[in-house]
N, C-alpha and C. Protein backbone atom coordinates (compact mmCIF):
# COMPACT_ATOMS: atom_id res chain seq x y z
N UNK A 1 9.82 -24.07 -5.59
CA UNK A 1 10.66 -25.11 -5.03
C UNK A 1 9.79 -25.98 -4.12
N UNK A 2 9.99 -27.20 -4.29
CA UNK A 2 9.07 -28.14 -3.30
C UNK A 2 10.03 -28.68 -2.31
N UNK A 3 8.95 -29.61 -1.35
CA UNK A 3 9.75 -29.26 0.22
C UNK A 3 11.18 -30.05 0.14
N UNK A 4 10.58 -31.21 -1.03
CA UNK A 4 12.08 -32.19 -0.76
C UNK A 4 13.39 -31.02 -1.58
N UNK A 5 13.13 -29.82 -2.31
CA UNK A 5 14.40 -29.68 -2.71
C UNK A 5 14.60 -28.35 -2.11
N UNK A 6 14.11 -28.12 -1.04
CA UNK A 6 14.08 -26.82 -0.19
C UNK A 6 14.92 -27.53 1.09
N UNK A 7 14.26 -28.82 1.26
CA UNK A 7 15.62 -29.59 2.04
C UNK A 7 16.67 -29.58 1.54
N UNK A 8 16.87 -30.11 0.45
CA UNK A 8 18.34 -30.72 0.08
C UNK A 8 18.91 -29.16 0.34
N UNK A 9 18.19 -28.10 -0.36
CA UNK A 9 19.10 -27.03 -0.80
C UNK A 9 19.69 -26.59 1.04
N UNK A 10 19.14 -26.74 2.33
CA UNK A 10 18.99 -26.60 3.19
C UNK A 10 20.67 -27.41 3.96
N UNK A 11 20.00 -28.60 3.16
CA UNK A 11 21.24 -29.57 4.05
C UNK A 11 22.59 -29.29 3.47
N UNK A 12 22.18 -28.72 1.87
CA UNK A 12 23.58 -28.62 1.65
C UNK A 12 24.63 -27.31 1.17
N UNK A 13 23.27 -26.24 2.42
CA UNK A 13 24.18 -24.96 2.26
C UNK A 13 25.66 -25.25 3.25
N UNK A 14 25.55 -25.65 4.18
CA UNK A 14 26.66 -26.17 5.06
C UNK A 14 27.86 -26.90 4.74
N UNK A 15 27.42 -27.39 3.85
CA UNK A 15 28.61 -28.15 2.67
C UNK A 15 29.47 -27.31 1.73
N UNK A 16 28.06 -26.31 1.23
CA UNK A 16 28.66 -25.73 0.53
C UNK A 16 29.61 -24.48 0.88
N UNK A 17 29.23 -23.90 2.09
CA UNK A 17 29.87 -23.15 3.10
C UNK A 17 31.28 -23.71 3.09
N UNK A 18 31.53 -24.66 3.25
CA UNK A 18 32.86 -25.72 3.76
C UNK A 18 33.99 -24.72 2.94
N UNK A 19 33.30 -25.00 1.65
CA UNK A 19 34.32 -24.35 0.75
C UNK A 19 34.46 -22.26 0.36
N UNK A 20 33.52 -22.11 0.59
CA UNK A 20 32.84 -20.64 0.04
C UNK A 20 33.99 -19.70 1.35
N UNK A 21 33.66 -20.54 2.84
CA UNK A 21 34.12 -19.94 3.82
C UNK A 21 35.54 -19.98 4.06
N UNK A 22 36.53 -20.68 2.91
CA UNK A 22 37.76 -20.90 2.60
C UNK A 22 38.07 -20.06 1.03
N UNK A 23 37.65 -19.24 0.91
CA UNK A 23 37.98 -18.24 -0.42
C UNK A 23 37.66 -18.63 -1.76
N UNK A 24 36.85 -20.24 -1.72
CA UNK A 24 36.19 -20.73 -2.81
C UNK A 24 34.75 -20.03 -3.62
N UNK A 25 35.08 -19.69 -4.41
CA UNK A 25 33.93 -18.74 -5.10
C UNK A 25 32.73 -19.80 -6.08
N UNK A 26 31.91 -19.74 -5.42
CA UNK A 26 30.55 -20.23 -5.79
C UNK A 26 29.83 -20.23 -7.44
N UNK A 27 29.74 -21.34 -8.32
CA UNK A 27 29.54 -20.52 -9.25
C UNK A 27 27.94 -21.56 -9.34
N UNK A 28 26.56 -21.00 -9.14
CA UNK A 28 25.56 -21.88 -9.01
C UNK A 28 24.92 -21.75 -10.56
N UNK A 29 24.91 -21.38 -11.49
CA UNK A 29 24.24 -21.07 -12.56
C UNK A 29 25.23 -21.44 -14.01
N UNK A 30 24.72 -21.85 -14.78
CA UNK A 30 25.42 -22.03 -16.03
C UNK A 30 26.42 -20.62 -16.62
N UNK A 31 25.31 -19.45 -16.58
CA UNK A 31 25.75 -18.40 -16.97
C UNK A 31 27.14 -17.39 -16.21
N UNK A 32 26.84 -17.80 -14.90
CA UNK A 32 28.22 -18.02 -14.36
C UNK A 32 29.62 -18.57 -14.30
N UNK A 33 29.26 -19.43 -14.88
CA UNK A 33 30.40 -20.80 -15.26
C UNK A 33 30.81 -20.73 -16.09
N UNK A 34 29.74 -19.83 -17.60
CA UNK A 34 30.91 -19.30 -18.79
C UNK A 34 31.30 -18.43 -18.72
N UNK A 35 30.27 -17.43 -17.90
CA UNK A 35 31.16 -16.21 -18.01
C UNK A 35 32.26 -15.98 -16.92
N UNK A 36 32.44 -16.66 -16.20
CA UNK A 36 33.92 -17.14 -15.49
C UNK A 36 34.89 -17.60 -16.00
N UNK A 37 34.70 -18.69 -17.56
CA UNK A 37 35.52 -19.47 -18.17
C UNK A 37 36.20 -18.32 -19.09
N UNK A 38 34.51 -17.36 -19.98
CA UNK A 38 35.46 -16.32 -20.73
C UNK A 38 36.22 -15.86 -20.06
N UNK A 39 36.33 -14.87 -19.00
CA UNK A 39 36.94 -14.08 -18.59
C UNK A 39 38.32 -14.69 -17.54
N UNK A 40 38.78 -15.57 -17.59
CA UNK A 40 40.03 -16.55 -16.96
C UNK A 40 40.64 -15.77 -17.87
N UNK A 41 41.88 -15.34 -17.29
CA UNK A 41 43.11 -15.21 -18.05
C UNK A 41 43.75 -16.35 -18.65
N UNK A 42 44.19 -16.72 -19.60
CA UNK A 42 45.18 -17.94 -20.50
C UNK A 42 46.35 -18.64 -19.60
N UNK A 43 46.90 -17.65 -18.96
CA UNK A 43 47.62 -18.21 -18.34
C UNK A 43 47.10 -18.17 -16.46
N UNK A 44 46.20 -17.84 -16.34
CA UNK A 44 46.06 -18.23 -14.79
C UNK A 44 45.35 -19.81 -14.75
N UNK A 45 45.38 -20.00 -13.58
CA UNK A 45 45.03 -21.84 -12.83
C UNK A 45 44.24 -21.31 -12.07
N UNK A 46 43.15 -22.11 -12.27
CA UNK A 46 41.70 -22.86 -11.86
C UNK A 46 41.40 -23.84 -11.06
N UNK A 47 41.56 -24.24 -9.88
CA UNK A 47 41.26 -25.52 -9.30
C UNK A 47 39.85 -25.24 -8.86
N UNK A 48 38.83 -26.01 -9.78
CA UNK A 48 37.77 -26.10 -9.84
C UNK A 48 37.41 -27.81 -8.72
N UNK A 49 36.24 -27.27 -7.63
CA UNK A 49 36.02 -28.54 -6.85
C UNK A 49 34.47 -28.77 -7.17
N UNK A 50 34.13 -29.87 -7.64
CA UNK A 50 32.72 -30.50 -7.79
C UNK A 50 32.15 -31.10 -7.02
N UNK A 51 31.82 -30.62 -5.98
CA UNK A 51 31.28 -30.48 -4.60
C UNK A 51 30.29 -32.01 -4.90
N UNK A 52 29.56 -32.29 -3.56
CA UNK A 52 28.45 -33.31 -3.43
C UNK A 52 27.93 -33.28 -2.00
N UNK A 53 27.35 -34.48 -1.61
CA UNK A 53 26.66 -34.26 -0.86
C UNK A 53 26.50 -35.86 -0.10
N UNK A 54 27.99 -36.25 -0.93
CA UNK A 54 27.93 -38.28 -0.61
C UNK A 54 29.11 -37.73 0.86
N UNK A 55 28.77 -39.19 1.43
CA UNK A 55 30.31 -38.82 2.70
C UNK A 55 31.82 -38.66 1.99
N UNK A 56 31.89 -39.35 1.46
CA UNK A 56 33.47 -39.18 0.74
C UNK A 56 34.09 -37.65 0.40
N UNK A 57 32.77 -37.00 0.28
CA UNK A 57 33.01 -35.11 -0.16
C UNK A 57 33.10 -34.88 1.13
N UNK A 58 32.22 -35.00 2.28
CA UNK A 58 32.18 -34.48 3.82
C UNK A 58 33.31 -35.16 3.99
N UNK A 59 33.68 -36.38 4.13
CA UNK A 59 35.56 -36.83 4.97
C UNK A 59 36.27 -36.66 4.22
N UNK A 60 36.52 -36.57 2.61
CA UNK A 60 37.90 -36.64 1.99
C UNK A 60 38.21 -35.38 1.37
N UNK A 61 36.93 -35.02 0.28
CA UNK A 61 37.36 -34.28 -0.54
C UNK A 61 37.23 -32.83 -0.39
N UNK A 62 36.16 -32.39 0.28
CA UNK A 62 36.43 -30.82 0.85
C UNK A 62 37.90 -30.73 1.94
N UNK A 63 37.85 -31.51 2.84
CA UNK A 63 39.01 -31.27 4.08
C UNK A 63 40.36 -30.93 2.99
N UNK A 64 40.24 -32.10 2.01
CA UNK A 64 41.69 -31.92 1.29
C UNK A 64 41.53 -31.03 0.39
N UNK A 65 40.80 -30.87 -0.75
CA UNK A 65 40.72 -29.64 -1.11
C UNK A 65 41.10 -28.06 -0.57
N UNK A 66 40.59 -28.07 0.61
CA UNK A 66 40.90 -26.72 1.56
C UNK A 66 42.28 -27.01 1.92
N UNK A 67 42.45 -27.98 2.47
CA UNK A 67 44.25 -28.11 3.41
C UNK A 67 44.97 -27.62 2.69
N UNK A 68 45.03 -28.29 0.91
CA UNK A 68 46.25 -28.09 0.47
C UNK A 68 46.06 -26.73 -0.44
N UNK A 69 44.89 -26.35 -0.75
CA UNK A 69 44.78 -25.40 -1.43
C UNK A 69 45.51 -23.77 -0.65
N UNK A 70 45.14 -23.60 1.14
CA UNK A 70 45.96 -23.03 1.88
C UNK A 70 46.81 -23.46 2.36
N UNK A 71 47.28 -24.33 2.27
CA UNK A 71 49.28 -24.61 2.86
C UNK A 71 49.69 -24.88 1.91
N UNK A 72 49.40 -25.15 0.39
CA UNK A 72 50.48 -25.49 -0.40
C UNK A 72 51.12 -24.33 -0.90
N UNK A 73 52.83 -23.99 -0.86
CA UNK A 73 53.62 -23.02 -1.46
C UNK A 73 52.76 -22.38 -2.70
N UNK A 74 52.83 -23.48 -3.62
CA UNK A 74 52.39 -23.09 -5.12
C UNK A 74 50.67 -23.36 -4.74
N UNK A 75 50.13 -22.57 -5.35
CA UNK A 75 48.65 -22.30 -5.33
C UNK A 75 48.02 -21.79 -6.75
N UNK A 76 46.74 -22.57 -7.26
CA UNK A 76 46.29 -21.58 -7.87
C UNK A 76 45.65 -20.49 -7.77
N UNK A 77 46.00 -19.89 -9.53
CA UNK A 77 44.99 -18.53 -9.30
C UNK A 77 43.61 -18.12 -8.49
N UNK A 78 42.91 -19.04 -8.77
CA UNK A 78 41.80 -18.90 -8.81
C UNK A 78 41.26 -19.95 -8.11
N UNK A 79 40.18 -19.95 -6.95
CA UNK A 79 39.15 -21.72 -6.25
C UNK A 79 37.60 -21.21 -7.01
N UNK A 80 37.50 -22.42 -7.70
CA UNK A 80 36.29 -22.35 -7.59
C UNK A 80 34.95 -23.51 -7.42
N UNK A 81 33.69 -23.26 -7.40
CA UNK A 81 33.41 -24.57 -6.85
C UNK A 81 31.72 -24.68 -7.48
N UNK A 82 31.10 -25.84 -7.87
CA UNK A 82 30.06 -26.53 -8.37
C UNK A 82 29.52 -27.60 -7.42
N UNK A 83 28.15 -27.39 -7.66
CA UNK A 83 27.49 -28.27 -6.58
C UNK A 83 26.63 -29.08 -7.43
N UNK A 84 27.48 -31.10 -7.80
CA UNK A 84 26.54 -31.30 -8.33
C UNK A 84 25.19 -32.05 -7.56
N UNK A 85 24.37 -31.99 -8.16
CA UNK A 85 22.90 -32.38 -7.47
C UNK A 85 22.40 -31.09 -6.91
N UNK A 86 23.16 -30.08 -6.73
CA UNK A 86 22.14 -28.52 -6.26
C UNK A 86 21.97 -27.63 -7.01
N UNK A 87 23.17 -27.86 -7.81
CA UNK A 87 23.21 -26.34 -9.34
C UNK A 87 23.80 -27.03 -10.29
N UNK A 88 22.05 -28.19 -10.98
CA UNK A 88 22.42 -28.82 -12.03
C UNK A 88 23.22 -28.40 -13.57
N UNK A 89 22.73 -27.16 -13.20
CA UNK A 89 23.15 -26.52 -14.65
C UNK A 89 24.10 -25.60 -14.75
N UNK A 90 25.43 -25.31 -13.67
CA UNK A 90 26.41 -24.66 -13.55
C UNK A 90 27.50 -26.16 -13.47
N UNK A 91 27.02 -26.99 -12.86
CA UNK A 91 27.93 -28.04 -13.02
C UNK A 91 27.51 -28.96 -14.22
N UNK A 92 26.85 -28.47 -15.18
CA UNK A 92 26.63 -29.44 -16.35
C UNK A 92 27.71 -28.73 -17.45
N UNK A 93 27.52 -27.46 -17.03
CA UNK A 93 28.07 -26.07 -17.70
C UNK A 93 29.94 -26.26 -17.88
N UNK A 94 29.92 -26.62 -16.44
CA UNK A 94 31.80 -26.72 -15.93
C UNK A 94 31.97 -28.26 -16.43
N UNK A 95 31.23 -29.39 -16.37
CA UNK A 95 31.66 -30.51 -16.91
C UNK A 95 31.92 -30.39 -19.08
N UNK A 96 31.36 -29.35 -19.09
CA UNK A 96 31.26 -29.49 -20.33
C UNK A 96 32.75 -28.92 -20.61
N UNK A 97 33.16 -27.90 -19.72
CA UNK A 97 35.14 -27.35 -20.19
C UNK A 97 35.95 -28.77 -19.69
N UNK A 98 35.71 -29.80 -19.02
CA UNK A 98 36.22 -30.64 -18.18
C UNK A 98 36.16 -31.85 -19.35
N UNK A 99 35.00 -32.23 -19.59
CA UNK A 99 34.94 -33.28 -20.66
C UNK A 99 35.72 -34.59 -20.65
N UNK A 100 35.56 -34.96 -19.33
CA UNK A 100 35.49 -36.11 -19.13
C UNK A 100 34.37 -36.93 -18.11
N UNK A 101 34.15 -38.54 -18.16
CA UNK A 101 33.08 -38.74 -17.60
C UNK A 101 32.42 -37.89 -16.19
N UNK A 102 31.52 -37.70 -16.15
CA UNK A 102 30.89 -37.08 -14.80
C UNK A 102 30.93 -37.41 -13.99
N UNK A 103 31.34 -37.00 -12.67
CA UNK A 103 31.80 -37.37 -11.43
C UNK A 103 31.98 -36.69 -10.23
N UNK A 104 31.26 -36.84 -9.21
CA UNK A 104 31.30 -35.91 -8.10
C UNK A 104 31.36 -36.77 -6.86
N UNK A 105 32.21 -36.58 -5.55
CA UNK A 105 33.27 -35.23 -5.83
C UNK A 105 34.53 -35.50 -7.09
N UNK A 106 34.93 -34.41 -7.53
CA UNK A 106 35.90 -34.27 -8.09
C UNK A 106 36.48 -33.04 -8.33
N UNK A 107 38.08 -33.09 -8.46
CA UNK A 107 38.53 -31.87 -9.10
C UNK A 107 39.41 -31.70 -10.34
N UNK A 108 39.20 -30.48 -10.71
CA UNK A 108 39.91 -30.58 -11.67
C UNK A 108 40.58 -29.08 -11.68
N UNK A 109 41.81 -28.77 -12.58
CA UNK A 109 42.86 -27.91 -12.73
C UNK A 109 43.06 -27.09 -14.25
N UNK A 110 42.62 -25.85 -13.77
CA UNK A 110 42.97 -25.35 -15.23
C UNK A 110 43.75 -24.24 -15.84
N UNK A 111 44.74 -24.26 -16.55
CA UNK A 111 45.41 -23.31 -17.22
C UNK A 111 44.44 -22.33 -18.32
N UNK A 112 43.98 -21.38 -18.02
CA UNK A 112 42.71 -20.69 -18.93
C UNK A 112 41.90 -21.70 -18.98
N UNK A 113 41.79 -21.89 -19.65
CA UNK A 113 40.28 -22.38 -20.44
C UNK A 113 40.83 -23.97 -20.63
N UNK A 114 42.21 -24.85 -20.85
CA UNK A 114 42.69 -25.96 -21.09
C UNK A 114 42.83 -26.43 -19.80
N UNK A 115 41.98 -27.75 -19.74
CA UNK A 115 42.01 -28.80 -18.41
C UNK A 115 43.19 -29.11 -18.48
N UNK A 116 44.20 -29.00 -17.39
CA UNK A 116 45.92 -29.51 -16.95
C UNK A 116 45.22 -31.33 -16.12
N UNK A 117 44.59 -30.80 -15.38
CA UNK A 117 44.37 -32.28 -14.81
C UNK A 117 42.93 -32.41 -13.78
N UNK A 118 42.44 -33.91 -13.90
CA UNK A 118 40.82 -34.52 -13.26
C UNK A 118 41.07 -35.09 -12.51
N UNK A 119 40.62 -35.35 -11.52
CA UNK A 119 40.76 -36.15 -10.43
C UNK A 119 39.18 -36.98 -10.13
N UNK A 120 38.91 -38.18 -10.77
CA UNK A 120 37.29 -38.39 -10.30
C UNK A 120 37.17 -38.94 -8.98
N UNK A 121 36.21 -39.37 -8.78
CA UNK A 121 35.56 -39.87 -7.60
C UNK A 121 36.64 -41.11 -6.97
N UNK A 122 36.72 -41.85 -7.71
CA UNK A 122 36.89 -43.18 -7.92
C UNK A 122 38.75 -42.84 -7.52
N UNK A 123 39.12 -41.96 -7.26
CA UNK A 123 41.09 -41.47 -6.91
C UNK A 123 40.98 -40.94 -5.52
N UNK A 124 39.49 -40.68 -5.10
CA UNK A 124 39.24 -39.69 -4.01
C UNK A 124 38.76 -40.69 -2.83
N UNK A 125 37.16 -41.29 -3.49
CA UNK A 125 36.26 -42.29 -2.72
C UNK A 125 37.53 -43.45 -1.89
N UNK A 126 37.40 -43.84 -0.51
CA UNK A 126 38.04 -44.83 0.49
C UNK A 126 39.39 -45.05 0.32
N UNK A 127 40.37 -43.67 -0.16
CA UNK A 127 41.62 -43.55 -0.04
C UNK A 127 41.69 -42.60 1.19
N UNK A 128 43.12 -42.85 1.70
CA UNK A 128 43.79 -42.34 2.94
C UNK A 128 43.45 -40.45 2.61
N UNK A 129 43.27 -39.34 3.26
CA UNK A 129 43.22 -38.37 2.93
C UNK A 129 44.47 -37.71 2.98
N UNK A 130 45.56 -38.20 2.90
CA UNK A 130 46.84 -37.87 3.25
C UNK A 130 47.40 -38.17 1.70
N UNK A 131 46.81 -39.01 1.05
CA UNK A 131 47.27 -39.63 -0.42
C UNK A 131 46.37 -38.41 -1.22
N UNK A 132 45.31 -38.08 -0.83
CA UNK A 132 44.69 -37.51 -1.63
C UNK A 132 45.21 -35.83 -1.71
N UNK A 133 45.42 -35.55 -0.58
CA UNK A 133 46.29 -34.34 -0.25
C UNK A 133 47.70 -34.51 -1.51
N UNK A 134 48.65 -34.98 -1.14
CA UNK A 134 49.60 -35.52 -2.19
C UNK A 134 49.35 -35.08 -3.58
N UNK A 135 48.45 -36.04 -3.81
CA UNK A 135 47.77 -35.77 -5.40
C UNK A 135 47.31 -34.47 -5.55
N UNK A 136 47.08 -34.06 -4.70
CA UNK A 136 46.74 -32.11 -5.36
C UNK A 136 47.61 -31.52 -4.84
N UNK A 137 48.71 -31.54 -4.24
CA UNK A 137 49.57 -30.92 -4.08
C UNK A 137 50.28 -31.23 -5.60
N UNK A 138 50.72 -32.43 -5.77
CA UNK A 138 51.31 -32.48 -6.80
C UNK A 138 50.86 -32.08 -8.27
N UNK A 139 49.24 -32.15 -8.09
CA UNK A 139 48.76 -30.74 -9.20
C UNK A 139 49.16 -29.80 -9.32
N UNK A 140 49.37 -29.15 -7.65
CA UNK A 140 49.69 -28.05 -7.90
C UNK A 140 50.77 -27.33 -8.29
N UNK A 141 51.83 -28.16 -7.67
CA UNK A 141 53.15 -28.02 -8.30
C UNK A 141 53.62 -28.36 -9.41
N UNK A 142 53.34 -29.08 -10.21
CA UNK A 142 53.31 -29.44 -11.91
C UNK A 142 52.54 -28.09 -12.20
N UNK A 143 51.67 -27.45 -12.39
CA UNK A 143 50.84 -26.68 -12.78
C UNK A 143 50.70 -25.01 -12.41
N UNK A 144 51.13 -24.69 -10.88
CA UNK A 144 50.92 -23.85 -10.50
C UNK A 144 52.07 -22.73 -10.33
């Protein structure tokens, strides 16, 4: 590892903490990410978060991610979480069950192995975090 990615990995254990230290389970490796996908039950939910390292993930999308994921009634099964730009190849891995354009932060929702719903950047980036809360609540309740 060279120094510039011994930094990044540095700056963005703390980020990645954000979520890990809220019951979000880490998946850094490709081989993780399928063998998490095999083993999902069909009918359990996935709210998968595609972490980053832009401000919009530090002010919008971790805070809301966590808020509603613990106060919302309905919850999914399962948190889990991808870091893109740190674990290129666990989040190349999870975009590939997701299959739609690439985008971080983002989340997305899954019934087994079938994406229920994406949320990209572009629903998240310089909206109110109170709207964005909303929108995954209301994932969750359609879904959960």
């Amino acid at each position: 590892m060279n120094a510039y990615e011994a930094y990044m990995k540095e700056l963005a254990q703390g980020m990645r903490s954000e979520l890990t230290q809220n019951d979000f389970e880490s998946l850094e490796s490709a081989d993780s990410v399928n063998d998490y996908m095999k083993n999902v039950g069909k009918d359990e939910t996935t709210f998968v978060v595609i972490n980053s390292t832009c401000g919009c993930a530090a002010g919008l999308a971790r805070p809301a991610a966590v808020a509603v994921a613990e106060q919302n009634d309905k919850k999914p099964d399962h948190k889990v979480t991808v870091f893109a730009g740190q674990d290129k190849e666990a989040t190349q891995a999870m975009r590939e069950f997701i299959q739609q354009v690439p985008s971080s932060p983002s989340y997305a929702l899954f019934k087994g192995t079938e994406l229920k719903h994406f949320m990209p950047r572009e629903y998240i980036e310089g909206r109110d975090i109170q709207d964005i809360c909303m929108d995954i609540k209301d994932m969750f309740d359609e879904n959960c």
